[in-house]
N, C-alpha and C. Protein backbone atom coordinates (compact mmCIF):
# COMPACT_ATOMS: atom_id res chain seq x y z
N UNK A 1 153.59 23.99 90.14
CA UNK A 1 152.18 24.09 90.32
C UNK A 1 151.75 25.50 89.96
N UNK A 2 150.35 26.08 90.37
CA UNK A 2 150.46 27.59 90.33
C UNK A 2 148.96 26.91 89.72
N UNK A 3 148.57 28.15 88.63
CA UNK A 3 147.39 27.73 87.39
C UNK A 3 147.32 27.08 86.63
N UNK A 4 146.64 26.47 85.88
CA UNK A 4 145.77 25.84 85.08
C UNK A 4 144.44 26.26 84.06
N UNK A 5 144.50 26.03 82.96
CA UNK A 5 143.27 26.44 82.41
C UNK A 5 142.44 25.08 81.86
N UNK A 6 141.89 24.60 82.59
CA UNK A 6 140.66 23.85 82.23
C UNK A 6 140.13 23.65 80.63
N UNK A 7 139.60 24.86 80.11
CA UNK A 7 138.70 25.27 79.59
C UNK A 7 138.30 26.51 79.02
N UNK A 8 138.44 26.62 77.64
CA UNK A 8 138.18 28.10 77.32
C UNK A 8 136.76 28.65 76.73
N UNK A 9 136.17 29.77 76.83
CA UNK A 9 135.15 29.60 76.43
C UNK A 9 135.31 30.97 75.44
N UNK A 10 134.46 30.35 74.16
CA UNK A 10 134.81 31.43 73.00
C UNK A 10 133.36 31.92 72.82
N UNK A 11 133.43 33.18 71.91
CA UNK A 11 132.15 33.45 71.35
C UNK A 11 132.07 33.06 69.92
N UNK A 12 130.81 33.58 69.36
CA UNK A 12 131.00 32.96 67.95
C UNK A 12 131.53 34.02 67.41
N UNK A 13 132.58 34.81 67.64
CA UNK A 13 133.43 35.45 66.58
C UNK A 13 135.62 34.50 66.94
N UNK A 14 134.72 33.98 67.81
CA UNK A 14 135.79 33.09 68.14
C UNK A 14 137.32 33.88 68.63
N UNK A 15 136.22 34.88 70.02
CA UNK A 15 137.22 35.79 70.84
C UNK A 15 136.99 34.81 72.36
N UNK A 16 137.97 34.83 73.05
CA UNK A 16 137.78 33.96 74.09
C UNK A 16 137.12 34.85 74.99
N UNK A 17 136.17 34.68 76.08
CA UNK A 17 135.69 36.01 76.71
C UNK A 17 135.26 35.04 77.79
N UNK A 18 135.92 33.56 78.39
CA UNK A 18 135.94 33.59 79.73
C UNK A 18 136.83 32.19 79.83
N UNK A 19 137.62 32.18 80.63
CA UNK A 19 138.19 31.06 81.33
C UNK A 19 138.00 29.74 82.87
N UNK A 20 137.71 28.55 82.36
CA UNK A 20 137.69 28.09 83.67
C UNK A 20 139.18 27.36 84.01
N UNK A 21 139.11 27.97 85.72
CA UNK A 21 140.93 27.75 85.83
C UNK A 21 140.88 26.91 86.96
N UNK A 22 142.15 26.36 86.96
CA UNK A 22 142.33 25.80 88.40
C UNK A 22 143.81 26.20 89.04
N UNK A 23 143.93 26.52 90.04
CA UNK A 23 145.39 26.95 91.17
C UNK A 23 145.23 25.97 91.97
N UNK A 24 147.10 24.67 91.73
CA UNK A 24 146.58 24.07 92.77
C UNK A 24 147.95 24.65 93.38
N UNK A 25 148.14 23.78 94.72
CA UNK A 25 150.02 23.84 95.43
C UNK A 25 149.35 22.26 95.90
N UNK A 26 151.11 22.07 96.78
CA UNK A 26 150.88 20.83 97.16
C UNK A 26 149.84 20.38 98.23
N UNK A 27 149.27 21.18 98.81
CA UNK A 27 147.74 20.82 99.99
C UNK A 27 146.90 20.91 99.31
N UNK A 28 146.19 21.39 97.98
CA UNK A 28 144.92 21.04 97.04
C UNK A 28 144.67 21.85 95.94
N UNK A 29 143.65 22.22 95.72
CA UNK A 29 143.33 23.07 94.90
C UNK A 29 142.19 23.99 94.95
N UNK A 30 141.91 24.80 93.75
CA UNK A 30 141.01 26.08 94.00
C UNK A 30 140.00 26.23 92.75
N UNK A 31 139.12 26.21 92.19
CA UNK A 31 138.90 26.36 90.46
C UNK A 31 137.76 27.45 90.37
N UNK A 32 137.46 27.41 89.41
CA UNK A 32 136.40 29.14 89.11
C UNK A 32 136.20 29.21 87.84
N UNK A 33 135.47 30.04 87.31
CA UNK A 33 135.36 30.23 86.11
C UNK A 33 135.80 32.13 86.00
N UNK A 34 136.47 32.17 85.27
CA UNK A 34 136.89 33.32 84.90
C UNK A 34 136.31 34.02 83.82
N UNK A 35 135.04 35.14 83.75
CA UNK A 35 134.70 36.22 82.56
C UNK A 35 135.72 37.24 82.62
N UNK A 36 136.70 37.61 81.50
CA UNK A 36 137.26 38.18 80.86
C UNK A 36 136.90 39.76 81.06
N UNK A 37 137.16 40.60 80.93
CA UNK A 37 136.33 42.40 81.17
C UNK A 37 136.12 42.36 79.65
N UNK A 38 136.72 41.53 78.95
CA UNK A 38 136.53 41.67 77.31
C UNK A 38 137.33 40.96 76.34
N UNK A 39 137.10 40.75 75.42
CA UNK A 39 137.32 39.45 74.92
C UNK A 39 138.99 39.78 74.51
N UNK A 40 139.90 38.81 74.99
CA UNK A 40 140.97 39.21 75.76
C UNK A 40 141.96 39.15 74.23
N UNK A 41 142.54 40.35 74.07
CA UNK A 41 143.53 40.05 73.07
C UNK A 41 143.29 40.27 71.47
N UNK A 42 144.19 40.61 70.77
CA UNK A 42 144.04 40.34 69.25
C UNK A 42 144.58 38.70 68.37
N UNK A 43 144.59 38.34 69.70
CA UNK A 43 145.26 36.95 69.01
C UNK A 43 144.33 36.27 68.29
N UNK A 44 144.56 35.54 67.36
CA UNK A 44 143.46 34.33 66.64
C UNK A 44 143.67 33.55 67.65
N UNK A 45 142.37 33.05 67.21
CA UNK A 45 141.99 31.88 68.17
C UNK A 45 142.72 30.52 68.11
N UNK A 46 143.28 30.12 67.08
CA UNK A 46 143.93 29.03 66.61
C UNK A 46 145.21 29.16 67.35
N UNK A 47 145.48 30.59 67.45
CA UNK A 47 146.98 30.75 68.21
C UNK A 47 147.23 30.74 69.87
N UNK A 48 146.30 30.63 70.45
CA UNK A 48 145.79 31.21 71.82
C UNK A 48 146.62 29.63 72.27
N UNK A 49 147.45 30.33 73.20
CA UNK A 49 148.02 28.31 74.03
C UNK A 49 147.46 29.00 75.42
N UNK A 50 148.14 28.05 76.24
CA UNK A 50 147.61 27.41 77.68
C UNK A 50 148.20 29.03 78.34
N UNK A 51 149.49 28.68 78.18
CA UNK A 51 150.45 29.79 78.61
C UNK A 51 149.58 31.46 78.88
N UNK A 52 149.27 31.55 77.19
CA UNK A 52 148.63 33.37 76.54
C UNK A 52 147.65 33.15 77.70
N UNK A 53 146.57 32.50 78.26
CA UNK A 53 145.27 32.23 78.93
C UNK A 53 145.82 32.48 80.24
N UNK A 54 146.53 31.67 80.81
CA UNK A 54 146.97 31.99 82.34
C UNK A 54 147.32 33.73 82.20
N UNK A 55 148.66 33.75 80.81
CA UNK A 55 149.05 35.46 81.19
C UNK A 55 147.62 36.33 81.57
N UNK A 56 146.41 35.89 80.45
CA UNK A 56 145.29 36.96 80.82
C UNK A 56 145.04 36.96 82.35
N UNK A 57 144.42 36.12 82.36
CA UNK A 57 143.96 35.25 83.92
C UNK A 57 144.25 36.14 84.79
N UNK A 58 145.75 35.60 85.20
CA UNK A 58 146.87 36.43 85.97
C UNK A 58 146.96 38.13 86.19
N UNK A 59 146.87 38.95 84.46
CA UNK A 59 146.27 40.34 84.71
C UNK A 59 145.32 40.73 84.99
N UNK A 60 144.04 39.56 85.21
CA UNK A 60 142.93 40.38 85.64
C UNK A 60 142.25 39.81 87.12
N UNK A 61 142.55 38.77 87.64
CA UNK A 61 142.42 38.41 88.37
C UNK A 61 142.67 39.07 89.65
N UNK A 62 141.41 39.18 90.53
CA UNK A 62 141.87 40.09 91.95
C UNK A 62 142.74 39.82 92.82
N UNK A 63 142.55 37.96 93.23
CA UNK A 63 143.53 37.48 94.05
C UNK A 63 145.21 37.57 93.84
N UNK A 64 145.62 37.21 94.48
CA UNK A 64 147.07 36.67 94.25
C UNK A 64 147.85 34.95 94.70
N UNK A 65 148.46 34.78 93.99
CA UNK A 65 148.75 33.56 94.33
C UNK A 65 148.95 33.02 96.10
N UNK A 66 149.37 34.21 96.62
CA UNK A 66 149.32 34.09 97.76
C UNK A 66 148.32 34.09 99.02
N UNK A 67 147.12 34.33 98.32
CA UNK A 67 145.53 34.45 98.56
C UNK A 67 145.17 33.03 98.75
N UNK A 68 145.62 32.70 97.32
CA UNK A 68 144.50 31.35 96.87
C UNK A 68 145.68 30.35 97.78
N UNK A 69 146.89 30.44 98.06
CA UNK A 69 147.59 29.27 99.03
C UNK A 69 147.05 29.44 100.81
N UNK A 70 146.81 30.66 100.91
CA UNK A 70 146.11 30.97 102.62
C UNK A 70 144.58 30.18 102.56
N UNK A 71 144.02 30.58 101.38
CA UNK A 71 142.09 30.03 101.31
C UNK A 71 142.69 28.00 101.31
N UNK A 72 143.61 27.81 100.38
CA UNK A 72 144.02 26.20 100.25
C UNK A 72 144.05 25.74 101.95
N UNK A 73 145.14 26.48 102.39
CA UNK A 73 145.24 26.38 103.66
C UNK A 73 144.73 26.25 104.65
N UNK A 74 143.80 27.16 104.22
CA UNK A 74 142.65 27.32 105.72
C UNK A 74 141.53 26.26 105.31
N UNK A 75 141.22 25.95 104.00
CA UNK A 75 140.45 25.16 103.97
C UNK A 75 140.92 23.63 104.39
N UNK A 76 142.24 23.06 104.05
CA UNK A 76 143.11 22.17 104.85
C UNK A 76 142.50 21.79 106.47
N UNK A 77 143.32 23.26 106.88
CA UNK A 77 143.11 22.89 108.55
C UNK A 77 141.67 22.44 108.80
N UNK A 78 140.37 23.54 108.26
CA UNK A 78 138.92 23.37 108.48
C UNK A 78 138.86 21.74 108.92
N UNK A 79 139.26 21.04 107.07
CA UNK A 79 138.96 19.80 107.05
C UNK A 79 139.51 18.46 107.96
N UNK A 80 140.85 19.39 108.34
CA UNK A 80 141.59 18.58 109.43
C UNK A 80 140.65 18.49 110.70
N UNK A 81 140.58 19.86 111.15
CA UNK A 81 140.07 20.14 112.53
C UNK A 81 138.57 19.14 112.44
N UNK A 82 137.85 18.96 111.20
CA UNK A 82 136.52 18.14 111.34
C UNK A 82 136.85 16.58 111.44
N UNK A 83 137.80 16.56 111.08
CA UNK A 83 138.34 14.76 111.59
C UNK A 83 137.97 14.48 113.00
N UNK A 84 138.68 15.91 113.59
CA UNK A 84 138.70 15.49 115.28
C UNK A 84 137.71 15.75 116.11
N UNK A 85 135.98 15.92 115.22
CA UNK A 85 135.25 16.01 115.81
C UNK A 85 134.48 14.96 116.40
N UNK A 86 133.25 14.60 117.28
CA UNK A 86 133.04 13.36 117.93
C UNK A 86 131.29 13.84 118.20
N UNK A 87 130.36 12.83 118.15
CA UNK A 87 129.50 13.15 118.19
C UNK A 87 129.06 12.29 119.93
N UNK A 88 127.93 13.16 120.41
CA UNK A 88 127.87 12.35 121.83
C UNK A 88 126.42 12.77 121.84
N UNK A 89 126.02 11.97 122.59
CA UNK A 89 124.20 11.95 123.15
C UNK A 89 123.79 12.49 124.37
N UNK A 90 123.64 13.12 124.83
CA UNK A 90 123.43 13.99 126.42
C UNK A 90 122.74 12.88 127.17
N UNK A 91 122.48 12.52 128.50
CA UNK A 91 122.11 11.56 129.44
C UNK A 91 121.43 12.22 130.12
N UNK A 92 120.28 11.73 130.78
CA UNK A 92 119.56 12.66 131.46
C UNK A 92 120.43 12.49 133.00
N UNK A 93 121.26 11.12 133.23
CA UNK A 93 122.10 11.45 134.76
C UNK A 93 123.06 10.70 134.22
N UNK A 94 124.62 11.19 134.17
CA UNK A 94 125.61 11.10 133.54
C UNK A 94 126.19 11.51 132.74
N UNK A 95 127.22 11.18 132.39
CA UNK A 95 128.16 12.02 131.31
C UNK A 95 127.54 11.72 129.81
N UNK A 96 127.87 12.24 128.83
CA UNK A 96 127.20 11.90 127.74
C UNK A 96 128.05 10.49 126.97
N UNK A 97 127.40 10.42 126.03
CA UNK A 97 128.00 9.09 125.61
C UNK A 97 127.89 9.06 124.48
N UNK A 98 129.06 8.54 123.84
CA UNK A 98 129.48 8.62 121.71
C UNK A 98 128.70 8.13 121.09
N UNK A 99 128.09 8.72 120.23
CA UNK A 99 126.95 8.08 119.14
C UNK A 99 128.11 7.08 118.49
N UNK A 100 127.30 5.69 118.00
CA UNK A 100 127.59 4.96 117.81
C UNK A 100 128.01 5.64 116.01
N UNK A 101 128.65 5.40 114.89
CA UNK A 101 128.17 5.37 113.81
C UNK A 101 127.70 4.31 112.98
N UNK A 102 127.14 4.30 112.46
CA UNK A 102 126.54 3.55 111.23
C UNK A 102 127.60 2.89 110.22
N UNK A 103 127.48 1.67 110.13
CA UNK A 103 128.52 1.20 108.74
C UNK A 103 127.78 1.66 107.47
């Protein structure tokens, strides 16, 4: 797992000058669009693979892989912890009582 490049975006001199990426692991994923500090490289464009794009990515990118698996993570639990939420109606004498849901 790790990155992904989606999508490259060129100019019309046909320098790549931004990437959209995705980082997944096995709990989900992360995606973004990546602008370049400058149009990355002397490579032709015809030559540019998946691989050359992540290497940029990777050097300019603030996070670290180990960033984007804690944000995966935490966004995980978030979504876990909202499973186990429950909605209830206050009573004016008694305990409250579970909103029904809707089919």
């Amino acid at each position: 797992m790790g990155f992904s490049i989606s999508r490259m975006i060129a100019d019309g001199d046909q320098k790549v000058v931004a990437l959209d990426w995705v980082y997944s692991n096995a709990d989900g994923t992360l995606s973004n669009r990546h602008v370049l500090e400058q149009p990355y490289g002397s490579t032709p464009f015809d030559d540019v693979t998946e691989a050359m794009a992540i290497t940029w990515l990777e050097d300019q990118l603030q996070n670290t892989s180990t960033e984007f698996d804690a944000a995966i993570a935490k966004r995980k639990a978030a979504v876990e912890y909202e499973k186990t939420l429950s909605a209830y109606t206050p009573q004016p004498e008694g305990p409250p009582l579970p909103v029904e849901e809707s089919p």
